[in-house]
C-alpha atoms as a PDB file:
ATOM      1  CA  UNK A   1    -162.087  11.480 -48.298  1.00  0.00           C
ATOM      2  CA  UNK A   2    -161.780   8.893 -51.605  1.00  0.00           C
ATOM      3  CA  UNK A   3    -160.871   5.775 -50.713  1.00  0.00           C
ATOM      4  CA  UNK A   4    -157.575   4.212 -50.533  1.00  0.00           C
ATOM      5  CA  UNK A   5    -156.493   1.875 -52.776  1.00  0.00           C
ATOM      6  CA  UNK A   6    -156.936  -0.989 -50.770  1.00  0.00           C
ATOM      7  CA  UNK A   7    -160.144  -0.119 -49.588  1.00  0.00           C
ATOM      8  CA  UNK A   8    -160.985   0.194 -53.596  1.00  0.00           C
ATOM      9  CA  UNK A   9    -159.726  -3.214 -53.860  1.00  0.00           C
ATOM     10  CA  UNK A  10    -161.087  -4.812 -50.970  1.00  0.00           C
ATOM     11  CA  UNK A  11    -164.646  -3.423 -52.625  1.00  0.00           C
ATOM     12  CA  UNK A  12    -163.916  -4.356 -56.045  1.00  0.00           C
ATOM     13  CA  UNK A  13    -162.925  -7.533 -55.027  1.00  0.00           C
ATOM     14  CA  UNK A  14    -166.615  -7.825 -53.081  1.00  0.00           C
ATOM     15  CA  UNK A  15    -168.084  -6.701 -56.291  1.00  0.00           C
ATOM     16  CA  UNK A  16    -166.630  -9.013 -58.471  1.00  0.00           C
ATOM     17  CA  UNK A  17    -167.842 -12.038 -56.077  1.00  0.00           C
ATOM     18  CA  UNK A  18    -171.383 -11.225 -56.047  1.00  0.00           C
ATOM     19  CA  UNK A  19    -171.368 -10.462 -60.071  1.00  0.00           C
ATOM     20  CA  UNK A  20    -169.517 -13.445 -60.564  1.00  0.00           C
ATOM     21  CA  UNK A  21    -172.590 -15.033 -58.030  1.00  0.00           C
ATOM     22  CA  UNK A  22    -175.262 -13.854 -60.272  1.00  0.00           C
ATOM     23  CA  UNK A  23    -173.609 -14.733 -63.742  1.00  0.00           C
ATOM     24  CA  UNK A  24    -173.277 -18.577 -62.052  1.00  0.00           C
ATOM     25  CA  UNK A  25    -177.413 -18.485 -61.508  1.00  0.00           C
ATOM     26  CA  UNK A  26    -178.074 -16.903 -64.977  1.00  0.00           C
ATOM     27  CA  UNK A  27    -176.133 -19.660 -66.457  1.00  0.00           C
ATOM     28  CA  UNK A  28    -177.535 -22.494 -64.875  1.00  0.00           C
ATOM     29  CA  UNK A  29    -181.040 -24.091 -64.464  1.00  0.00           C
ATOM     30  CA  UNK A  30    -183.095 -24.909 -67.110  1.00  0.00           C
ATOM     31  CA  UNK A  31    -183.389 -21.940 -69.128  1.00  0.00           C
ATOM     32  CA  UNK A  32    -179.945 -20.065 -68.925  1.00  0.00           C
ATOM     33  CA  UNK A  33    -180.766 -16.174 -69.104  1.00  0.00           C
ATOM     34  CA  UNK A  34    -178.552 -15.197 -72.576  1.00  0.00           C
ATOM     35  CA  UNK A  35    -179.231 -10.827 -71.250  1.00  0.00           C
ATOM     36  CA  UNK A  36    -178.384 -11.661 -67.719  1.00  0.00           C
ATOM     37  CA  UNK A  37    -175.108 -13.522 -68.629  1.00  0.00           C
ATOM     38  CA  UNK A  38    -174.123 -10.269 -71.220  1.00  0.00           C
ATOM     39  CA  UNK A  39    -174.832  -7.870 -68.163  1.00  0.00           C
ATOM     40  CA  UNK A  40    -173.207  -9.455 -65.605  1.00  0.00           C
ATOM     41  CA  UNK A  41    -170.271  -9.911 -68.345  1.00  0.00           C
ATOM     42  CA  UNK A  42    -169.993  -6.111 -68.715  1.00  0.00           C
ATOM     43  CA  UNK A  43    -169.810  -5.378 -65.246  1.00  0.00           C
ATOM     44  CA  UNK A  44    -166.697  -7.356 -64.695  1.00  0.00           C
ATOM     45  CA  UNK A  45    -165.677  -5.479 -67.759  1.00  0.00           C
ATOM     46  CA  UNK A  46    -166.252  -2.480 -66.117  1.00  0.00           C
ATOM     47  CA  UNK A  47    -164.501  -3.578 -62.976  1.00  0.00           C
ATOM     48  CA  UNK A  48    -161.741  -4.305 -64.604  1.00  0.00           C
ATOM     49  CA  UNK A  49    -161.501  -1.196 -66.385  1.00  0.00           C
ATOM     50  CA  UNK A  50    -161.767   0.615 -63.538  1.00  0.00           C
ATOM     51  CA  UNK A  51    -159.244  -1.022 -61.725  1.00  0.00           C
ATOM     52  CA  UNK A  52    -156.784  -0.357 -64.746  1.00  0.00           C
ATOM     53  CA  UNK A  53    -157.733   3.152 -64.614  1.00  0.00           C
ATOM     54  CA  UNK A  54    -156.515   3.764 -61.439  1.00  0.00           C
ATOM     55  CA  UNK A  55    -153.269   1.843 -61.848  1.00  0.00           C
ATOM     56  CA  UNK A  56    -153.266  -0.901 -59.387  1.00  0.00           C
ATOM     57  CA  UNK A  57    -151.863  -3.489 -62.223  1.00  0.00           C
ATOM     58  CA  UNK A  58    -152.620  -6.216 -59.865  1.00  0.00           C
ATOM     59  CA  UNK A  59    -156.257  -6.173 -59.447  1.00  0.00           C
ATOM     60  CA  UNK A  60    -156.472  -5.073 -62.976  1.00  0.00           C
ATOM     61  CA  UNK A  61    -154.743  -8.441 -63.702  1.00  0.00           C
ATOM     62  CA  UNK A  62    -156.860 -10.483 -61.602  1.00  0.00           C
ATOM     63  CA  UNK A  63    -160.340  -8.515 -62.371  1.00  0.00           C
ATOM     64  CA  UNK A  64    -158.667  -9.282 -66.108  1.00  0.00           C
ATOM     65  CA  UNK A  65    -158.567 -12.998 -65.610  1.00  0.00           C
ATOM     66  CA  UNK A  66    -161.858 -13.319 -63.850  1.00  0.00           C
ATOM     67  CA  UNK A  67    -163.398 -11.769 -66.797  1.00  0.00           C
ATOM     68  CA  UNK A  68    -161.695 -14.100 -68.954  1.00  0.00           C
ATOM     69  CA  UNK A  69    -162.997 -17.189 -67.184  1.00  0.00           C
ATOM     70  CA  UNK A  70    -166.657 -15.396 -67.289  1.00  0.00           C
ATOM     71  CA  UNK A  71    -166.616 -15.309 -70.761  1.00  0.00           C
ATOM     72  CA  UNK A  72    -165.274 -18.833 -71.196  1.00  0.00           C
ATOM     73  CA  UNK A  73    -168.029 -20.190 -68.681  1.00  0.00           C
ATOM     74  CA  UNK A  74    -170.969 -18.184 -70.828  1.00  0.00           C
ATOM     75  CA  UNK A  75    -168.887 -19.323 -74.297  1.00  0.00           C
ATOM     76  CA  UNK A  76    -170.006 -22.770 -72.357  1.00  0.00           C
ATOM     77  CA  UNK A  77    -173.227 -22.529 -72.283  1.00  0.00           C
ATOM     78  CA  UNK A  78    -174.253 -20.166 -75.402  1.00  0.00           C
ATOM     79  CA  UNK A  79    -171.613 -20.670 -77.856  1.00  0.00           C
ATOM     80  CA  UNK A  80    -169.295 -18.310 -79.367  1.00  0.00           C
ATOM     81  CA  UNK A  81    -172.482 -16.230 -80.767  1.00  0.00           C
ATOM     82  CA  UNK A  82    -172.250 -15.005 -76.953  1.00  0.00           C
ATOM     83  CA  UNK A  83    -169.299 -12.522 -77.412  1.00  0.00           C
ATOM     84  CA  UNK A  84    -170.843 -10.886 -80.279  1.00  0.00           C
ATOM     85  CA  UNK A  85    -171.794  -7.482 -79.903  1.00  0.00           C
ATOM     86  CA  UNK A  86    -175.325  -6.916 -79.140  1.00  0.00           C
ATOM     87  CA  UNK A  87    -177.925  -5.938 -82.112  1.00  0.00           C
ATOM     88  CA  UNK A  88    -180.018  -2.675 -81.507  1.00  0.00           C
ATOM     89  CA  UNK A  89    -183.454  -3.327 -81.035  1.00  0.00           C
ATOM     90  CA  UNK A  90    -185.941  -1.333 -83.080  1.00  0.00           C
ATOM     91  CA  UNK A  91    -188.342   0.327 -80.787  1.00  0.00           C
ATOM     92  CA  UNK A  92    -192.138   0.631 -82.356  1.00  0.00           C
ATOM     93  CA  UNK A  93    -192.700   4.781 -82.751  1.00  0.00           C
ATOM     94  CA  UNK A  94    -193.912   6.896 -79.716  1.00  0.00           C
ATOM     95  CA  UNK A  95    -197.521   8.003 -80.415  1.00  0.00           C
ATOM     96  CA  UNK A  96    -197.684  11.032 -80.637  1.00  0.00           C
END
Protein backbone atom coordinates (compact mmCIF):
# COMPACT_ATOMS: atom_id res chain seq x y z
CA UNK A 1 0.00 0.00 0.00
CA UNK A 2 1.72 3.64 -1.22
CA UNK A 3 1.81 5.91 1.27
CA UNK A 4 -0.54 8.55 2.18
CA UNK A 5 0.08 11.87 1.65
CA UNK A 6 0.91 12.75 4.96
CA UNK A 7 3.03 9.99 5.56
CA UNK A 8 4.89 11.32 2.15
CA UNK A 9 5.14 14.53 3.85
CA UNK A 10 6.03 13.62 7.18
CA UNK A 11 9.14 11.70 5.18
CA UNK A 12 9.91 14.41 2.90
CA UNK A 13 9.91 16.69 5.53
CA UNK A 14 12.64 14.17 7.44
CA UNK A 15 14.50 14.21 4.24
CA UNK A 16 14.77 17.66 3.73
CA UNK A 17 16.22 18.10 7.48
CA UNK A 18 19.00 15.79 7.19
CA UNK A 19 19.95 17.21 3.46
CA UNK A 20 19.60 20.51 4.71
CA UNK A 21 22.09 18.94 7.82
CA UNK A 22 24.69 17.89 5.43
CA UNK A 23 24.64 21.02 3.03
CA UNK A 24 25.26 23.15 6.62
CA UNK A 25 28.68 20.82 7.18
CA UNK A 26 29.74 21.04 3.47
CA UNK A 27 29.53 24.71 3.77
CA UNK A 28 31.32 25.31 6.76
CA UNK A 29 34.86 24.58 8.17
CA UNK A 30 37.78 25.47 6.57
CA UNK A 31 37.55 24.16 3.22
CA UNK A 32 33.78 24.36 2.16
CA UNK A 33 33.10 21.23 -0.20
CA UNK A 34 31.88 23.29 -3.69
CA UNK A 35 30.43 19.14 -5.10
CA UNK A 36 28.91 18.43 -1.78
CA UNK A 37 27.02 21.81 -1.59
CA UNK A 38 25.75 21.19 -5.62
CA UNK A 39 24.52 17.61 -4.48
CA UNK A 40 22.90 18.29 -1.55
CA UNK A 41 21.35 21.38 -3.65
CA UNK A 42 19.81 18.94 -6.15
CA UNK A 43 18.30 16.80 -3.76
CA UNK A 44 16.14 19.47 -2.30
CA UNK A 45 15.50 20.10 -5.92
CA UNK A 46 14.38 16.84 -6.29
CA UNK A 47 12.28 16.95 -3.17
CA UNK A 48 10.64 19.60 -4.20
CA UNK A 49 9.83 18.33 -7.46
CA UNK A 50 8.50 15.50 -6.17
CA UNK A 51 6.34 17.02 -3.85
CA UNK A 52 4.88 19.20 -6.81
CA UNK A 53 4.36 16.13 -8.68
CA UNK A 54 2.08 14.72 -6.50
CA UNK A 55 0.09 17.88 -5.86
CA UNK A 56 0.34 18.68 -2.27
CA UNK A 57 0.96 22.62 -3.15
CA UNK A 58 1.91 23.08 0.38
CA UNK A 59 4.94 21.09 0.85
CA UNK A 60 5.82 21.91 -2.65
CA UNK A 61 5.79 25.55 -1.38
CA UNK A 62 7.75 24.98 1.61
CA UNK A 63 10.30 22.25 -0.01
CA UNK A 64 10.28 25.44 -2.68
CA UNK A 65 11.42 27.94 -0.14
CA UNK A 66 13.87 25.72 1.62
CA UNK A 67 15.56 25.30 -1.61
CA UNK A 68 15.61 28.87 -2.09
CA UNK A 69 17.35 29.61 1.19
CA UNK A 70 19.91 26.60 0.23
CA UNK A 71 20.92 28.25 -2.66
CA UNK A 72 21.20 31.67 -1.03
CA UNK A 73 23.33 30.09 1.92
CA UNK A 74 25.82 28.27 -0.87
CA UNK A 75 25.50 31.80 -3.13
CA UNK A 76 27.16 32.81 0.49
CA UNK A 77 29.87 31.04 0.55
CA UNK A 78 30.85 30.35 -3.31
CA UNK A 79 29.49 33.20 -5.13
CA UNK A 80 27.05 33.34 -7.83
CA UNK A 81 29.50 30.97 -10.03
CA UNK A 82 27.65 28.33 -7.64
CA UNK A 83 24.29 28.18 -9.57
CA UNK A 84 25.92 27.65 -12.79
CA UNK A 85 25.36 24.53 -14.41
CA UNK A 86 28.00 22.04 -13.96
CA UNK A 87 30.83 21.53 -16.84
CA UNK A 88 31.26 17.85 -18.14
CA UNK A 89 34.36 16.43 -17.23
CA UNK A 90 36.42 14.78 -19.94
CA UNK A 91 37.19 11.29 -18.93
CA UNK A 92 40.89 10.01 -20.22
CA UNK A 93 39.95 6.91 -22.91
CA UNK A 94 39.28 3.31 -21.61
CA UNK A 95 42.24 1.10 -22.66
CA UNK A 96 41.32 -1.07 -24.58
Amino acid sequence: MPPTDEEYAVTARCALMAVARSLDRALSGREPSRSVARLRLLEIHELEKRAAMLGDEGLALEMREAWKQACDRAVAVFGMSMLDQPRPTKLPPSAP
